[in-house]
N, C-alpha and C. Protein backbone atom coordinates (compact mmCIF):
# COMPACT_ATOMS: atom_id res chain seq x y z
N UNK A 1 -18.25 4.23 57.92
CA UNK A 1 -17.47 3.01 57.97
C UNK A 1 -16.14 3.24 57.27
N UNK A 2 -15.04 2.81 57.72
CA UNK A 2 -14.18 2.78 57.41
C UNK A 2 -13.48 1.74 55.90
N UNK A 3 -12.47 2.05 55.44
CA UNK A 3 -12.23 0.82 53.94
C UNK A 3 -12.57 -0.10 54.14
N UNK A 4 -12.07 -0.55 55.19
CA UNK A 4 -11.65 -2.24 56.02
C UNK A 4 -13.10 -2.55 56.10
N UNK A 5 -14.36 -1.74 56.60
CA UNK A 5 -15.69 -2.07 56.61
C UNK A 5 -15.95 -2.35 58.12
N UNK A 6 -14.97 -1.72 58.82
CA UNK A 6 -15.37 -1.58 59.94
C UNK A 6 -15.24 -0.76 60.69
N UNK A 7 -16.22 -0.45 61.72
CA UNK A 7 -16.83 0.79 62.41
C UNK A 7 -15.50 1.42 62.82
N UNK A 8 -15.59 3.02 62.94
CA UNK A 8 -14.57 3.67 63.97
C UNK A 8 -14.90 4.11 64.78
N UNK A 9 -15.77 3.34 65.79
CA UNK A 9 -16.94 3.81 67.07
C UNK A 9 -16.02 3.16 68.01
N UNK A 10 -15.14 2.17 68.28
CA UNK A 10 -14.65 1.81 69.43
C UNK A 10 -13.22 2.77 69.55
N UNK A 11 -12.37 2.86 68.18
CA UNK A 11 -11.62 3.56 68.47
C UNK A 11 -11.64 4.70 68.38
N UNK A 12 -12.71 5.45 68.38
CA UNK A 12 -13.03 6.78 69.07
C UNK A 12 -13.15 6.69 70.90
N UNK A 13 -14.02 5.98 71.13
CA UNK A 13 -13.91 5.59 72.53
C UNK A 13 -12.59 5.45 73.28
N UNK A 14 -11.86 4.60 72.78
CA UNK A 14 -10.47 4.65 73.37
C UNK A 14 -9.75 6.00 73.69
N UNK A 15 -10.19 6.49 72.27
CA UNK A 15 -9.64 7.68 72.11
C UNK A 15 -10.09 8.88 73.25
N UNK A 16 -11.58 9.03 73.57
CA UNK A 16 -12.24 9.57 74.57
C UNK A 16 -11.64 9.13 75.98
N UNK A 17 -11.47 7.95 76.09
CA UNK A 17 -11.04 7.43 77.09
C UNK A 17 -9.52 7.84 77.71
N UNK A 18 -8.68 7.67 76.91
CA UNK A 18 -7.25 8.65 77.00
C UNK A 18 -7.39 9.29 76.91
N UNK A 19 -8.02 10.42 76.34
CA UNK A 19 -8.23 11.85 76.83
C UNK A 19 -8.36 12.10 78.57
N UNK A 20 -9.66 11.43 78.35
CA UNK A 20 -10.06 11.76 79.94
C UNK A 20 -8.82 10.88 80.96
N UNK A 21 -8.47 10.05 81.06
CA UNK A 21 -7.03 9.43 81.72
C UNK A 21 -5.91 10.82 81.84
N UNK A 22 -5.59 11.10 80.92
CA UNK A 22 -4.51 12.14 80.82
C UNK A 22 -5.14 13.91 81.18
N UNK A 23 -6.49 13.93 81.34
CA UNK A 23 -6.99 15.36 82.27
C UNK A 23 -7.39 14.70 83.64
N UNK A 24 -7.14 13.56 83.90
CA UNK A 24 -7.56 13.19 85.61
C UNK A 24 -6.00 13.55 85.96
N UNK A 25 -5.17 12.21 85.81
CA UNK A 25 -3.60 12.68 85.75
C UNK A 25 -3.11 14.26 85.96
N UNK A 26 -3.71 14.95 84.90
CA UNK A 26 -2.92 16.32 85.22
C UNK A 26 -3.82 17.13 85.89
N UNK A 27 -5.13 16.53 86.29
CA UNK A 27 -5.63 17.68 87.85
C UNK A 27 -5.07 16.67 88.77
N UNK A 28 -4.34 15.90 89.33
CA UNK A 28 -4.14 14.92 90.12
C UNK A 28 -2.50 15.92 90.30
N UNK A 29 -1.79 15.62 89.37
CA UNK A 29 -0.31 16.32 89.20
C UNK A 29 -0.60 17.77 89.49
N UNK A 30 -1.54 18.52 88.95
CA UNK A 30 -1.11 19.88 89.59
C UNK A 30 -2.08 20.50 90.84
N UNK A 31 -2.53 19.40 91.41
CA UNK A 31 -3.34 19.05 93.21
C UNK A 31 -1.90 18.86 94.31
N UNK A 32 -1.47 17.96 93.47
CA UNK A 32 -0.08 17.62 94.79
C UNK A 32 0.84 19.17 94.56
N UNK A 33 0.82 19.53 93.15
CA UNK A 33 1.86 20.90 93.05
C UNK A 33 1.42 21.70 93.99
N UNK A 34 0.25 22.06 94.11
CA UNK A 34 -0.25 22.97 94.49
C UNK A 34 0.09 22.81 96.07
N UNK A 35 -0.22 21.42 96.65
CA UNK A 35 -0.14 20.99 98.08
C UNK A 35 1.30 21.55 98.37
N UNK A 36 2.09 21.08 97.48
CA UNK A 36 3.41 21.27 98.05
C UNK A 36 3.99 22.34 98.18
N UNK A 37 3.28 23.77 97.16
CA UNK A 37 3.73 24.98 97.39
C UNK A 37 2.97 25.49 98.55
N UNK A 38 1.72 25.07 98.67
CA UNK A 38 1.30 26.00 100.36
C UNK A 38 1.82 25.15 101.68
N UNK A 39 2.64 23.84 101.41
CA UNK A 39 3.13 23.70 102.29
C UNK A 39 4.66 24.22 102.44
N UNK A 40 5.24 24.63 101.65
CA UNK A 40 6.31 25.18 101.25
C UNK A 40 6.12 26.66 101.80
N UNK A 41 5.28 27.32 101.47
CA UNK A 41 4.77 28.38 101.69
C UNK A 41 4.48 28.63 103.83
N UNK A 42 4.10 27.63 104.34
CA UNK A 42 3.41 27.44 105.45
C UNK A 42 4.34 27.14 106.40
N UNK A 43 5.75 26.47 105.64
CA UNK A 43 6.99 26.14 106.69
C UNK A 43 7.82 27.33 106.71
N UNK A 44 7.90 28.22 105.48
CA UNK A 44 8.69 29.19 104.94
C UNK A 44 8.07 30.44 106.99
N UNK A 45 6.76 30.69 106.30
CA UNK A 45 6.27 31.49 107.15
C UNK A 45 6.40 31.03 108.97
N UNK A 46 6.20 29.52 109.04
CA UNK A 46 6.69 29.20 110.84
C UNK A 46 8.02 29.42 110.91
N UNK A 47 9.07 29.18 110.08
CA UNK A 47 10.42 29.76 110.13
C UNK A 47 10.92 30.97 110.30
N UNK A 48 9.79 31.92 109.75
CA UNK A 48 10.12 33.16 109.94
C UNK A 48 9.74 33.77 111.32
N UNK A 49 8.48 33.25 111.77
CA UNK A 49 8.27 33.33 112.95
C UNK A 49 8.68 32.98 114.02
N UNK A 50 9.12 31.80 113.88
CA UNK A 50 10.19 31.59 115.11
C UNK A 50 11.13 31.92 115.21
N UNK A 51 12.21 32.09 113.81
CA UNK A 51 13.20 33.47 114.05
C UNK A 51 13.27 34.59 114.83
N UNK A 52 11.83 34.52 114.44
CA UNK A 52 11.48 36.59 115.03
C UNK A 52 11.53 36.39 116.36
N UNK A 53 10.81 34.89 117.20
CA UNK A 53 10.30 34.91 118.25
C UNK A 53 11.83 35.14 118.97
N UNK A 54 12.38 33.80 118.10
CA UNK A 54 14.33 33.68 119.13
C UNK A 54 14.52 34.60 119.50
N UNK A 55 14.85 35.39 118.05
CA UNK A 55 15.85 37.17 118.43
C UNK A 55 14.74 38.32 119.34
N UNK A 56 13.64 37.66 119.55
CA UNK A 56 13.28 38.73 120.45
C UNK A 56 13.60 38.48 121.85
N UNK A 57 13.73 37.45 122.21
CA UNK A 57 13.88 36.48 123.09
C UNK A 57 15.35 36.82 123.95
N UNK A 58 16.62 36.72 122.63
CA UNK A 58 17.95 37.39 123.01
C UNK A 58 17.98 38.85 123.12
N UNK A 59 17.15 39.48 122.44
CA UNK A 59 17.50 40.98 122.95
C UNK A 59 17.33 41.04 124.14
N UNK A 60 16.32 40.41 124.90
CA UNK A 60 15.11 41.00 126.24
C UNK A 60 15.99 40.70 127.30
């Protein structure tokens, strides 16, 4: 028990509670990061390929 004579069982809870809020949040934040680099990644690579396809296209 605390001076005051009262418990520090709820504000531990809170405390548990923002924890877990702020590790959902940052697998949530680095889920979309992640989305956005293999889509980044996925346009990078059709760009390159259709480059290749054009200029093969003008040589022929």
């Amino acid at each position: 028990m605390s001076s005051a004579g009262r418990s520090v069982a709820p504000y531990v809870g809170l405390g548990v509670g923002a924890v877990a809020a702020v590790l959902v949040v940052g697998v949530v934040l680095t889920a979309l990061l992640a989305t956005v680099a293999v889509t980044a990644v996925s346009v990078s690579i059709a760009a390159l390929v259709l480059r290749s396809l054009l200029n093969g296209a003008r040589t022929r």
